[in-house]
Protein backbone atom coordinates (compact mmCIF):
# COMPACT_ATOMS: atom_id res chain seq x y z
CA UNK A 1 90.32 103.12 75.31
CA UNK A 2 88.67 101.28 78.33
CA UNK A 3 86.52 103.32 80.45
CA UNK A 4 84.16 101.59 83.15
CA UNK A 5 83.70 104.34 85.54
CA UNK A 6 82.29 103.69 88.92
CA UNK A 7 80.34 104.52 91.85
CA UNK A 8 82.37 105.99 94.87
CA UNK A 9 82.85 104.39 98.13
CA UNK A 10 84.88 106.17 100.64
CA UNK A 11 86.32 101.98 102.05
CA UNK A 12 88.06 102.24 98.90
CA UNK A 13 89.93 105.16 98.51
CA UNK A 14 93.35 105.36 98.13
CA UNK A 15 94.20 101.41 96.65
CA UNK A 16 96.48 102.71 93.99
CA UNK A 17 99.13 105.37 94.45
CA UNK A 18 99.70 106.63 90.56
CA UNK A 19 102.82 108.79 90.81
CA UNK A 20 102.72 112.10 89.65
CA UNK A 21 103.72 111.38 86.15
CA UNK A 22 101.70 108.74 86.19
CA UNK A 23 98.74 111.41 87.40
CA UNK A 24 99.92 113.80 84.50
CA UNK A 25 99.43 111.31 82.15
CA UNK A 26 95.94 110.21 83.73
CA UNK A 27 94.89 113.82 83.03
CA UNK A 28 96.22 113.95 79.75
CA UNK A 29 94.10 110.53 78.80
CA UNK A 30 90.87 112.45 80.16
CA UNK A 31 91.34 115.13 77.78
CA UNK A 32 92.02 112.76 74.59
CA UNK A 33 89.28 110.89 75.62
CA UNK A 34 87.44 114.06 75.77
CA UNK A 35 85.60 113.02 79.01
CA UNK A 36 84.00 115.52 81.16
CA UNK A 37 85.17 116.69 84.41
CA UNK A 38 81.71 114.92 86.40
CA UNK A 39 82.35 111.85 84.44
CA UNK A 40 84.14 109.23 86.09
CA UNK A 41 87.05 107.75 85.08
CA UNK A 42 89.14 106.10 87.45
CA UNK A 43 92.58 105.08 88.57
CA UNK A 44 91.89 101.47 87.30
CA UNK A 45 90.83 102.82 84.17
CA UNK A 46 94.04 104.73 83.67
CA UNK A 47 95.97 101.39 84.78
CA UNK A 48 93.91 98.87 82.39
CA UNK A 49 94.61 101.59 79.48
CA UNK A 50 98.27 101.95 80.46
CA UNK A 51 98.57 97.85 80.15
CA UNK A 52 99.43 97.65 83.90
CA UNK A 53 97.10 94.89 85.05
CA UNK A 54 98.48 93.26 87.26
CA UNK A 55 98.00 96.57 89.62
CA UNK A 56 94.65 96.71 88.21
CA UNK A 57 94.09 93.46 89.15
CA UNK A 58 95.43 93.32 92.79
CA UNK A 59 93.18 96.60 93.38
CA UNK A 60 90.02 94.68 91.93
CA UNK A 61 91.36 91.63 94.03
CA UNK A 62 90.47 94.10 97.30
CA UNK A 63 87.73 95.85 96.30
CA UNK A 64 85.97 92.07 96.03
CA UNK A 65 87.57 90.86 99.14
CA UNK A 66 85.89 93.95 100.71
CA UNK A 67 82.71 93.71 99.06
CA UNK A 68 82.29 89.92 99.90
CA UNK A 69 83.07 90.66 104.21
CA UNK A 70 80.52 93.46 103.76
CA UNK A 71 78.01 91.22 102.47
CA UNK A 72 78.91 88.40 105.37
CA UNK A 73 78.55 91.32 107.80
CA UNK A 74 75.18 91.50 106.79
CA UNK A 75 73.81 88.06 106.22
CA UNK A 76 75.27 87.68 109.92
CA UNK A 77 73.29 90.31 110.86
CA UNK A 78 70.54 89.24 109.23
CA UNK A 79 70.50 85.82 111.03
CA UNK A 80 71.11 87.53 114.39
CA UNK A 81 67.44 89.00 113.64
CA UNK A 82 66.20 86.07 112.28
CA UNK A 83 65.69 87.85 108.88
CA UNK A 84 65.14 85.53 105.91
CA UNK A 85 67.36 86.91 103.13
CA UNK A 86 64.99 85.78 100.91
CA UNK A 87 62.59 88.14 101.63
């Protein structure tokens, strides 16, 4: 079983709507896998166990899209200040 946890970020909640048997099923994978309840394990990890990747995939296609206009956000802003990213 594939389990890559994550960290949370509140910009990317809510990507993939599991259905509710799909949630059952979620929780019944946590148990097998015998994970605790502070561990992460996420909706992509249910999806990439389940065989479903091209969901997991559009979701990781996204959370990168995000990720990469957060980091132009702030190498803008960084070149508005006249910060060298380098440093």
């Amino acid at each position: 079983m594939f389990r890559r946890g994550h960290e949370v970020c509140r910009h990317l909640l809510r990507l993939i709507q599991l259905s509710g048997s799909e949630k059952r099923r979620k929780t019944e994978m946590v148990r097998r896998l015998g994970i605790d309840t502070f561990a992460s394990f996420t909706d992509i990890d249910f999806l990439l166990n389940t065989r479903q990747y091209r969901r997991a995939g559009r979701a990781l296609s996204v959370i990168r899209k995000t990720l990469g206009d957060v980091y132009s956000e702030q190498m803008a802003a960084c070149d508005d200040l006249g910060i060298d990213e380098a440093t």
